[in-house]
N, C-alpha and C. Protein backbone atom coordinates (compact mmCIF):
# COMPACT_ATOMS: atom_id res chain seq x y z
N UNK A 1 83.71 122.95 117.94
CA UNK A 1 83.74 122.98 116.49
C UNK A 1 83.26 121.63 115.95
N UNK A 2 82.16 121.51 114.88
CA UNK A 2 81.69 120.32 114.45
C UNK A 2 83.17 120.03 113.07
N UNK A 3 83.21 118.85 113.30
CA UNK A 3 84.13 117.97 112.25
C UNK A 3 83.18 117.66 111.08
N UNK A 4 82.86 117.84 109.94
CA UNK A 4 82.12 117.44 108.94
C UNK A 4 83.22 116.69 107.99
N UNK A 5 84.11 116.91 107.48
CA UNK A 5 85.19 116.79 106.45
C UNK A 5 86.54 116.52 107.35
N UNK A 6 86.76 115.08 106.85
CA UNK A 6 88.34 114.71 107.32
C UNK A 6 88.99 114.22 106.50
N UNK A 7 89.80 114.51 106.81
CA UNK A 7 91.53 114.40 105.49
C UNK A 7 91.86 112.95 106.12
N UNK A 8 92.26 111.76 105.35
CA UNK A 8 92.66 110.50 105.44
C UNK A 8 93.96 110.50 104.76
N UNK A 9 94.83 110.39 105.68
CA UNK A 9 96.08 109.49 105.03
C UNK A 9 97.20 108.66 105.99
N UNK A 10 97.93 108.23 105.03
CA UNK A 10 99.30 107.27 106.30
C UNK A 10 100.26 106.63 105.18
N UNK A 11 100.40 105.75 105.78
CA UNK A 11 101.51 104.88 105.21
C UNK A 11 101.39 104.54 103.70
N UNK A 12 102.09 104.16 102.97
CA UNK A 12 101.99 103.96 101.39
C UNK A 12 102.08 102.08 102.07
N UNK A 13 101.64 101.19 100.87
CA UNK A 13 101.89 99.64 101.19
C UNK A 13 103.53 99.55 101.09
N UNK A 14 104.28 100.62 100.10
CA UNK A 14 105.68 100.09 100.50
C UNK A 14 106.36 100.53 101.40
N UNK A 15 105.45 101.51 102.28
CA UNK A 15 106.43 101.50 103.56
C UNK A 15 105.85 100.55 104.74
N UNK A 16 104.96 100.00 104.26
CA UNK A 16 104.63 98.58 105.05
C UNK A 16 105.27 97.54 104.74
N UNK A 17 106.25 97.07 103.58
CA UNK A 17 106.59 96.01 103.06
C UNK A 17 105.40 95.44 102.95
N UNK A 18 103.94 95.32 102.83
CA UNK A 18 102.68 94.93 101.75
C UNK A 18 103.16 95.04 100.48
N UNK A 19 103.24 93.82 100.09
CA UNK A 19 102.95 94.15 98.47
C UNK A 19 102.24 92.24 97.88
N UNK A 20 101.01 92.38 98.39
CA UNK A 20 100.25 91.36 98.24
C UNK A 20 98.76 91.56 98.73
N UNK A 21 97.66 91.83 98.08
CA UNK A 21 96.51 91.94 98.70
C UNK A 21 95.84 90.85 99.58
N UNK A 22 97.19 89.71 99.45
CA UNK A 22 96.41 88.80 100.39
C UNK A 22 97.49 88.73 101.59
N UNK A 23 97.99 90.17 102.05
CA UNK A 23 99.04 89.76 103.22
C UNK A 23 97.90 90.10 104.62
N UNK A 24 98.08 89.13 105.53
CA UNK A 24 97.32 88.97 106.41
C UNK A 24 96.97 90.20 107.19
N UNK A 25 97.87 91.01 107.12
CA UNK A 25 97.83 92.39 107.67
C UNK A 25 97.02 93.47 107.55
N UNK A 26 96.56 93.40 106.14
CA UNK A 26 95.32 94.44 105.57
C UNK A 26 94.14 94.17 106.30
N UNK A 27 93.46 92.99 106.94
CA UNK A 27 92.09 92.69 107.18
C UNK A 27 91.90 93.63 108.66
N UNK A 28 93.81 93.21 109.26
CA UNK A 28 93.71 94.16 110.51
C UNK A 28 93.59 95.63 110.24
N UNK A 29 94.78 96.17 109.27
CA UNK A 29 94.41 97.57 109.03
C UNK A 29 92.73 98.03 108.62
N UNK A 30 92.61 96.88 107.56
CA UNK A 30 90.82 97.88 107.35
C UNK A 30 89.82 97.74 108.55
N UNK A 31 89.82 96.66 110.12
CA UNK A 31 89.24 96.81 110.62
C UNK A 31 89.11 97.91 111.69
N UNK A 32 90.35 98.14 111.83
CA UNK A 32 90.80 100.00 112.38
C UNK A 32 90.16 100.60 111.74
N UNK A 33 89.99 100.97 110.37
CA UNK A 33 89.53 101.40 109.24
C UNK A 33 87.93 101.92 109.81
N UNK A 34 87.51 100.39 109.64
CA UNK A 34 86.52 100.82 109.99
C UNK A 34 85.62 101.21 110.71
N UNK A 35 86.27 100.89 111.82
CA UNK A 35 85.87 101.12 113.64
C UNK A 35 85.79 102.71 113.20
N UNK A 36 86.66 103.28 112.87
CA UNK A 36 87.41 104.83 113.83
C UNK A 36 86.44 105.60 112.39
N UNK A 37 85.88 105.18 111.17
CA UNK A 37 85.39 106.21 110.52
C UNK A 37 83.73 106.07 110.44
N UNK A 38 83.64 104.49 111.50
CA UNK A 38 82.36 104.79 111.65
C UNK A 38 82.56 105.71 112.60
N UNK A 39 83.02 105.62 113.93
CA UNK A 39 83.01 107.07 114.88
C UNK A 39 82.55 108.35 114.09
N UNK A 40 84.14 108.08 113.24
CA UNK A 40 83.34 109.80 112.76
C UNK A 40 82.01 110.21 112.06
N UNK A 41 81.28 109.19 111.53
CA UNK A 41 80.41 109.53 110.87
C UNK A 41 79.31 109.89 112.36
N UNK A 42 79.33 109.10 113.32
CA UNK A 42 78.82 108.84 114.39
C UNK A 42 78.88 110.54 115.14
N UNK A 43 79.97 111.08 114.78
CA UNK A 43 80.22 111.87 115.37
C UNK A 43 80.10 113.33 114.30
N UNK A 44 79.55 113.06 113.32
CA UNK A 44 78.67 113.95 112.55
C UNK A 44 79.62 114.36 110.82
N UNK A 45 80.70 113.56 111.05
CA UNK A 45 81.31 113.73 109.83
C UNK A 45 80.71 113.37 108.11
N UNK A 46 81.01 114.23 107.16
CA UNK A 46 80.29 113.65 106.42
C UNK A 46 80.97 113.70 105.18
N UNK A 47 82.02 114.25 104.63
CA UNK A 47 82.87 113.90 103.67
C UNK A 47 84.48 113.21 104.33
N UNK A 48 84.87 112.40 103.21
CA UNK A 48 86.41 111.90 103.58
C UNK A 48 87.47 112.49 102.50
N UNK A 49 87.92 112.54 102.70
CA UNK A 49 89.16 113.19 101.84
C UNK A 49 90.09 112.27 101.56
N UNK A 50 90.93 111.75 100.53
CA UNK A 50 92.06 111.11 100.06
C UNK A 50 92.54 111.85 99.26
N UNK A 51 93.80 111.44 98.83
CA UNK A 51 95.10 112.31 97.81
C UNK A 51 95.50 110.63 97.41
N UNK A 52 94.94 109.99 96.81
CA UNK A 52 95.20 109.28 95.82
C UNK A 52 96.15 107.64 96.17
N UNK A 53 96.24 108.07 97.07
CA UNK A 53 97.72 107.08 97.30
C UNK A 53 97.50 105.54 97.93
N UNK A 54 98.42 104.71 97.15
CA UNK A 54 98.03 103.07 97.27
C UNK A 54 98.62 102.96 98.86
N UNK A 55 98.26 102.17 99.44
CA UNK A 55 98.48 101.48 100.92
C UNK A 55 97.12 101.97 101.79
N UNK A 56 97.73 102.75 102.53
CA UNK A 56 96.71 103.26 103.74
C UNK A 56 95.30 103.51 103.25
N UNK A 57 95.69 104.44 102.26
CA UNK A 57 94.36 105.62 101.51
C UNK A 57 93.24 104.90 100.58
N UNK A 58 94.18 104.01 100.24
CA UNK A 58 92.85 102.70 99.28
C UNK A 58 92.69 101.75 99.98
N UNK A 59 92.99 101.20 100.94
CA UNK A 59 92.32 100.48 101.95
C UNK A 59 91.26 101.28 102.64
N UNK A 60 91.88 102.61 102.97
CA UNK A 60 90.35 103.36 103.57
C UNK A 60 89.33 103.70 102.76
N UNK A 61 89.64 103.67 101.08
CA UNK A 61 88.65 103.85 100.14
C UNK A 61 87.61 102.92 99.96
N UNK A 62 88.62 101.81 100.38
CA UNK A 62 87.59 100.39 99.98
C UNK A 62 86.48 100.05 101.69
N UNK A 63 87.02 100.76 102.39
CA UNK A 63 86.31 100.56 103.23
C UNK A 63 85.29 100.99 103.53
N UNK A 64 85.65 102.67 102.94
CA UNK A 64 84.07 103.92 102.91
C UNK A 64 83.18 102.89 101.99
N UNK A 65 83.82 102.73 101.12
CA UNK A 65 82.64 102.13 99.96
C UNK A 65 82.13 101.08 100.38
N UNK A 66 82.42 99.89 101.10
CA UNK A 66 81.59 98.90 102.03
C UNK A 66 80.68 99.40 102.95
N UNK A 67 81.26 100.60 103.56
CA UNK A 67 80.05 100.94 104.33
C UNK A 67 79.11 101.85 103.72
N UNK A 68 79.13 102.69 102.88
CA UNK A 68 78.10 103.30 101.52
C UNK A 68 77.68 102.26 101.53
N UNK A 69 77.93 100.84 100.92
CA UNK A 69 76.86 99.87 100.45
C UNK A 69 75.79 99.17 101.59
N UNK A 70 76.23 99.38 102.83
CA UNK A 70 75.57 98.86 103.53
C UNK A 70 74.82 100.20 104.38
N UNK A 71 74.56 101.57 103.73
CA UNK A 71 73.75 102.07 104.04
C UNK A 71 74.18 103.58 104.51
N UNK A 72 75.65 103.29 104.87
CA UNK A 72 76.01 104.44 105.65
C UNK A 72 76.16 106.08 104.30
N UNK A 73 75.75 106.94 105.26
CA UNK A 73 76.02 108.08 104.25
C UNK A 73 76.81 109.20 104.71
N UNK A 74 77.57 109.05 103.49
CA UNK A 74 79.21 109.66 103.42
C UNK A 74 79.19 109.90 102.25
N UNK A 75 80.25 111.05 101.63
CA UNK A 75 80.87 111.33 100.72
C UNK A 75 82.48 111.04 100.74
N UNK A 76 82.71 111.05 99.83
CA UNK A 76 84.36 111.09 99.28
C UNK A 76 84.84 111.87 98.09
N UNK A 77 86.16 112.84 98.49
CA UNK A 77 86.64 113.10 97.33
C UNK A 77 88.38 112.78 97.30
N UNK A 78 88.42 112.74 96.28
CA UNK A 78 89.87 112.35 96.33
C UNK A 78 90.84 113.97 95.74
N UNK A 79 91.43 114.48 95.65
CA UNK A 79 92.63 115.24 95.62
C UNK A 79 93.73 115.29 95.23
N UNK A 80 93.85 114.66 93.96
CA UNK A 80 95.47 114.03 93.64
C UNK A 80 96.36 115.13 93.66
N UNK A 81 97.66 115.43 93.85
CA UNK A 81 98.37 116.52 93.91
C UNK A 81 98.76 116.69 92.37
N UNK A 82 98.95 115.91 91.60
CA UNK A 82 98.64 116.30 89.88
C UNK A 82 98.25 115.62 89.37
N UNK A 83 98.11 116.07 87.97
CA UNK A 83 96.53 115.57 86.83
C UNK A 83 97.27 114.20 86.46
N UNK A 84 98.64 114.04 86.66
CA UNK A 84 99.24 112.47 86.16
C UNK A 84 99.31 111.60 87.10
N UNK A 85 98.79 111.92 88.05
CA UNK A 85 99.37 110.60 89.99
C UNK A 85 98.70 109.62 89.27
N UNK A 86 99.94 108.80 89.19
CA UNK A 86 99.44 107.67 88.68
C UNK A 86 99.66 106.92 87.98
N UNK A 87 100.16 107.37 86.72
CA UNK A 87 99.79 107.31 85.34
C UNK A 87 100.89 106.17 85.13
N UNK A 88 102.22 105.87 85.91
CA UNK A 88 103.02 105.43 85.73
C UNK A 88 103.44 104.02 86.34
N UNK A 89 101.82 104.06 86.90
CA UNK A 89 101.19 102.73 87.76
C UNK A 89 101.21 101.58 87.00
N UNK A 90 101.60 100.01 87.83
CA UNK A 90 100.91 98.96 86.52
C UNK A 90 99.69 98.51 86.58
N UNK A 91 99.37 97.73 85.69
CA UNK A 91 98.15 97.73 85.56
C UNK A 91 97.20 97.04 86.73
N UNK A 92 97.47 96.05 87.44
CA UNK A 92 96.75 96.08 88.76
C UNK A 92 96.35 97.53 89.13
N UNK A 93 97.24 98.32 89.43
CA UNK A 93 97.84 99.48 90.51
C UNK A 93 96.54 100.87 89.48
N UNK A 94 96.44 100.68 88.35
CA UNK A 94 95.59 101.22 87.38
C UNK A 94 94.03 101.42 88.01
N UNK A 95 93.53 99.86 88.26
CA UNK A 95 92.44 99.67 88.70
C UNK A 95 92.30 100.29 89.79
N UNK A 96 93.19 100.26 90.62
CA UNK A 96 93.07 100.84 92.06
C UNK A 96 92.65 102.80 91.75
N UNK A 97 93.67 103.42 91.08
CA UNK A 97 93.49 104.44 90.61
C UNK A 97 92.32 104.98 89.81
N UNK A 98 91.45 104.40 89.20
CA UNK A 98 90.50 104.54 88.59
C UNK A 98 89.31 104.41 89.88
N UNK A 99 89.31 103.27 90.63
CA UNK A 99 88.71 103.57 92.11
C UNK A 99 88.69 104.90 92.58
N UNK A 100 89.65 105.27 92.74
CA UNK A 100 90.36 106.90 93.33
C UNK A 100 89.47 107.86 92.52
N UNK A 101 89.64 107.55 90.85
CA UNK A 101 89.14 108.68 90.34
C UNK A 101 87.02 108.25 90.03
N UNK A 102 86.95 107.14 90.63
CA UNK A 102 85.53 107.46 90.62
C UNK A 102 84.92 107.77 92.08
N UNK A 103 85.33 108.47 92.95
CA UNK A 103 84.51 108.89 93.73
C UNK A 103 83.77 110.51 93.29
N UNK A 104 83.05 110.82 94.75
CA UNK A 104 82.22 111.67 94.42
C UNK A 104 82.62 113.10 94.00
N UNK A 105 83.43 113.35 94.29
CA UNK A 105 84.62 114.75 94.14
C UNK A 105 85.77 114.69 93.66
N UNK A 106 86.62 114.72 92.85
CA UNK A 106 87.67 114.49 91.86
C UNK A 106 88.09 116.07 91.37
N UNK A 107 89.35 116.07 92.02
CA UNK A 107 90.24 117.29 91.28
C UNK A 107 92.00 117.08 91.65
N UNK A 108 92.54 117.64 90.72
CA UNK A 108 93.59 117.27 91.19
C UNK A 108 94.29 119.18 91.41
N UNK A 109 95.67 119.25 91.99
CA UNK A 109 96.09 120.87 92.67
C UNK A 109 97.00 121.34 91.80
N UNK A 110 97.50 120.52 90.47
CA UNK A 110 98.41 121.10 89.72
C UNK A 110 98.17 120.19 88.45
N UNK A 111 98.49 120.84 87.40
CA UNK A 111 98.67 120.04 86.24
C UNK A 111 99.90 119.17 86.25
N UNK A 112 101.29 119.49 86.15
CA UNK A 112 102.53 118.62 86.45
C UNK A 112 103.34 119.49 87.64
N UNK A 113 103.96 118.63 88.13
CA UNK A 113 105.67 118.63 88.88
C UNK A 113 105.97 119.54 88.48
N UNK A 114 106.45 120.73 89.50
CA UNK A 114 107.36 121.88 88.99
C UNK A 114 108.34 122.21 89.89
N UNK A 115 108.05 122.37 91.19
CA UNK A 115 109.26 122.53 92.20
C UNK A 115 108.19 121.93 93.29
N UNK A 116 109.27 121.56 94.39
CA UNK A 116 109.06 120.90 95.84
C UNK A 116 108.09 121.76 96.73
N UNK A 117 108.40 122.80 96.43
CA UNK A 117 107.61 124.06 97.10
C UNK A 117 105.81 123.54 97.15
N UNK A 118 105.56 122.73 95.78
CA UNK A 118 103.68 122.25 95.64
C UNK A 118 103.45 121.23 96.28
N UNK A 119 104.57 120.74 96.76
CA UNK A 119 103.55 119.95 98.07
C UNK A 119 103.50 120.58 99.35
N UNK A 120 103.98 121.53 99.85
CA UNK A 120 103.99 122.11 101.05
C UNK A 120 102.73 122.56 101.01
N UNK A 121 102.32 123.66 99.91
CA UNK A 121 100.95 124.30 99.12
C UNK A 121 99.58 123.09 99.23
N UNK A 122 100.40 122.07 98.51
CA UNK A 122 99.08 121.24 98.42
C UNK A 122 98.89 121.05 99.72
N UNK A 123 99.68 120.56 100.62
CA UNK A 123 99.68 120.19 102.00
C UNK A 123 98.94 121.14 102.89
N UNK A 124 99.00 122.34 103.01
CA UNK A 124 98.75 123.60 103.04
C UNK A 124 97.33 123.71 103.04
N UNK A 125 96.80 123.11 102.01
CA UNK A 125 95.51 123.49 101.14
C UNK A 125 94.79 122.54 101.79
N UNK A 126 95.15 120.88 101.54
CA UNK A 126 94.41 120.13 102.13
C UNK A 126 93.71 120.41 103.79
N UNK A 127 95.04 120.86 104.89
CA UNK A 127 94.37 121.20 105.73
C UNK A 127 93.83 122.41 106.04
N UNK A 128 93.80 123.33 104.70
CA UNK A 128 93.03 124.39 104.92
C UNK A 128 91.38 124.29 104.62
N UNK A 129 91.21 122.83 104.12
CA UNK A 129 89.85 122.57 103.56
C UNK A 129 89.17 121.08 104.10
N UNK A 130 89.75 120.93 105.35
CA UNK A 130 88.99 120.04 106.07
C UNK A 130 89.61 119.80 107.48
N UNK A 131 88.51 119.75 108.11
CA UNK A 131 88.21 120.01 109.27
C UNK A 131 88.96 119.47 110.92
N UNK A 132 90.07 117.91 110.16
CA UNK A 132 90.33 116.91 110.90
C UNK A 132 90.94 116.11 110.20
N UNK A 133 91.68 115.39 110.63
CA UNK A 133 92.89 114.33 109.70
C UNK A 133 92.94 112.98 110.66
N UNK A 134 92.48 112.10 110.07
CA UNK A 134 92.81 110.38 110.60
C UNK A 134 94.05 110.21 109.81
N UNK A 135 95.19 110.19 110.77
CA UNK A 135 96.37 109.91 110.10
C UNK A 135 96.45 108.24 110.32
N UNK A 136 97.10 107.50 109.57
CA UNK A 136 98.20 106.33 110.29
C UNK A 136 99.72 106.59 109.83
N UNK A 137 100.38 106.88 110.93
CA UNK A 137 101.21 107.29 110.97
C UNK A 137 101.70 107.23 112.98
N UNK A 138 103.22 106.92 112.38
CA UNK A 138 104.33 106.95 113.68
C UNK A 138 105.33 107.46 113.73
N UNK A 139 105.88 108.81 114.02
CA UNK A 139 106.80 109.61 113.90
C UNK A 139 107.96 108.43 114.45
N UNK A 140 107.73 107.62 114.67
CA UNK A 140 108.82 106.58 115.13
C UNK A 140 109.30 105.88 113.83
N UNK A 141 108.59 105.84 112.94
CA UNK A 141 108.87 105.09 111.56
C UNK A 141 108.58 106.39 110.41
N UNK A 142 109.62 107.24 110.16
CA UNK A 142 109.57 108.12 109.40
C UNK A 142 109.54 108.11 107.98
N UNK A 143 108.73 108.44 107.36
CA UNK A 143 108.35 108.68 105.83
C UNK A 143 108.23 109.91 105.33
N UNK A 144 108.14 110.18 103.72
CA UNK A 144 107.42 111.65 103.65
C UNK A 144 106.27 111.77 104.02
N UNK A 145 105.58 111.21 104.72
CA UNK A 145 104.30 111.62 105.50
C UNK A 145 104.79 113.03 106.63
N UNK A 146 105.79 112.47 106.81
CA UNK A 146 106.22 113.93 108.01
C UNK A 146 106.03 115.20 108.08
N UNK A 147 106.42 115.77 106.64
CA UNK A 147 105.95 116.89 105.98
C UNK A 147 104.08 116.88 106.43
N UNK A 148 103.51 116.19 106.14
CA UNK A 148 101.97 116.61 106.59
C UNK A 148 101.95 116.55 107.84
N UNK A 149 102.32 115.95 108.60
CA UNK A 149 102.38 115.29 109.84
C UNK A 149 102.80 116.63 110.68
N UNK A 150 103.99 117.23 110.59
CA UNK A 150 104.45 118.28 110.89
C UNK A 150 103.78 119.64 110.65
N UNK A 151 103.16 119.24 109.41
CA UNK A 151 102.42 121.06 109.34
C UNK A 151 100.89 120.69 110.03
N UNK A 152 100.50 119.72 110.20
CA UNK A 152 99.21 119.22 111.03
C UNK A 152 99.66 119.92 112.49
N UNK A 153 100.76 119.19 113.30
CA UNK A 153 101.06 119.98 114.45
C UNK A 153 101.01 121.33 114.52
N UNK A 154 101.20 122.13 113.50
CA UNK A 154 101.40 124.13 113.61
C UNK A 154 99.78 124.31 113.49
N UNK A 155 98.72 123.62 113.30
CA UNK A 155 97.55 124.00 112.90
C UNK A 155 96.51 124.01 114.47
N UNK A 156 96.42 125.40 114.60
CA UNK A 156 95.47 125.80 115.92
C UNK A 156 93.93 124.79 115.91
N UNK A 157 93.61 124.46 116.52
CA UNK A 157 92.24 123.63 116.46
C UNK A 157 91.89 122.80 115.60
N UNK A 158 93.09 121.79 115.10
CA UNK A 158 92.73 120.82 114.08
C UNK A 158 92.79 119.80 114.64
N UNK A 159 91.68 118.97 114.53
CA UNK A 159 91.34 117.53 114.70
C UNK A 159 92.17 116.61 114.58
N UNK A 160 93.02 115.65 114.91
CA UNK A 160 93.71 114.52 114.75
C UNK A 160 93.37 113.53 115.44
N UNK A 161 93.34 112.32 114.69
CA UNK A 161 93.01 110.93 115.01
C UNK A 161 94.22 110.06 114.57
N UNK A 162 95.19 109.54 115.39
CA UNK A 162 96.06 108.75 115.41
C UNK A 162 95.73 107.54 114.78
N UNK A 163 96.12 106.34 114.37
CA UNK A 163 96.34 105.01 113.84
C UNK A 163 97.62 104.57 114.15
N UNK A 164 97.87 103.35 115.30
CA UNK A 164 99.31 103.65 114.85
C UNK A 164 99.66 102.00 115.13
N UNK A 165 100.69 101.31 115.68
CA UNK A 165 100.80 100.10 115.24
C UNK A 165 100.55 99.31 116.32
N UNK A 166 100.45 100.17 118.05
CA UNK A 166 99.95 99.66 118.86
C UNK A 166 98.28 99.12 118.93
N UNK A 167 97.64 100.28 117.87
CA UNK A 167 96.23 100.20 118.13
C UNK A 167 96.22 99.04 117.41
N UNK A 168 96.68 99.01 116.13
CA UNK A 168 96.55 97.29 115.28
C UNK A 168 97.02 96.07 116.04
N UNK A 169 98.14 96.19 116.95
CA UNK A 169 98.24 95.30 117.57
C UNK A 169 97.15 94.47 118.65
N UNK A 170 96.62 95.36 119.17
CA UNK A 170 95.24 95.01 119.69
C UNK A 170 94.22 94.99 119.18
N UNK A 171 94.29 95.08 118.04
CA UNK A 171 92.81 94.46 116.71
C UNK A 171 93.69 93.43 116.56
N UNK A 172 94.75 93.21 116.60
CA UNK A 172 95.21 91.93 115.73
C UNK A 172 94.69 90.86 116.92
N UNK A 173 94.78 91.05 118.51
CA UNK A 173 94.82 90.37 119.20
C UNK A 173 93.42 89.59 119.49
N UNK A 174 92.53 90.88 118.88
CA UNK A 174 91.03 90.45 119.08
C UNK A 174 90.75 89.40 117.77
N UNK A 175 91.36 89.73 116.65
CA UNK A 175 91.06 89.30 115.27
C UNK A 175 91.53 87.63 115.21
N UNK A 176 92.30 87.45 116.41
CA UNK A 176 92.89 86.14 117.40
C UNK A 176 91.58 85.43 118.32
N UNK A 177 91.40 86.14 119.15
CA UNK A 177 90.15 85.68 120.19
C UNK A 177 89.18 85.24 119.42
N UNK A 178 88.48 85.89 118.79
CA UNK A 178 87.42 85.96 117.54
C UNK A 178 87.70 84.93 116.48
N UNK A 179 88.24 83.93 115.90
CA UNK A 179 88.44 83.49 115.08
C UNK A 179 88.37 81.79 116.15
């Protein structure tokens, strides 16, 4: 089965304790970043998928878009699970979101919050409409990521690409040698 379209997500920055764009830690996460989605492009992928969310998902946003500028061709759409994700952001956190909403595909799966039941659906949906999921994520450090994480496992022939804190540890080690 060819992979064209992969679903991106992981950790939020506050379940990293990140909350500084200059914490030393991001340069390691985006260089994972960008190793594993050049692969995929390498490996014939050609849209990325996000659902909106600050930490993991806008570090991988900012990363597609460095490599768009330097030539690579990819699409992105983002997916917010409603028409407000966001809205209640400050204004740094604004800019970031407006990032989100200028990529190439923009929709969101509900107008507002109604019951718990629409993220299972959205969850549902997302991997019913792409092909493969680069998670970062460690069932050892549990979040609501689990919920995706878990319905990813019930899914017959779906693509998964791990991220997890061992692999950063050995970018961190190189990001050491290298310097």
């Amino acid at each position: 089965m060819t992979i064209e379209t992969v679903l991106i997500s992981g950790y939020k920055h506050t379940d990293l304790g990140i909350f500084s764009e200059k914490d030393p830690r991001i340069p390691i996460i985006k260089a994972a970043i960008r190793r594993d989605c050049i692969r995929f492009m390498e490996e014939g992928v050609k849209w990325f998928v996000l659902t909106g969310n600050l930490g993991f998902e806008y570090w991988a946003l900012e990363v597609l878009m460095e490599l768009r500028e330097e030539g690579f061709d990819l699409q992105i759409a983002t997916i917010f699970p409603f028409a407000n994700h966001g809205e209640q952001w400050n204004e740094a956190n604004q800019a970031k979101l407006a990032l989100f909403k200028s990529t190439d595909f923009v929709k969101y799966a509900y107008p507002h919050y109604e019951h718990p039941g629409q993220f299972k659906d959205y969850n549902r949906f997302l991997l019913e409409n792409t092909d493969a999921a680069y998670l970062f994520y460690d069932n050892e450090n549990e979040t609501n990521l689990k919920y995706l994480y878990n319905l990813i496992l019930t899914q017959v022939g779906y693509t998964v690409k791990s991220l997890n804190f061992d692999d950063l540890n050995d970018i961190a080690e190189n990001f050491v040698k290298n310097e």
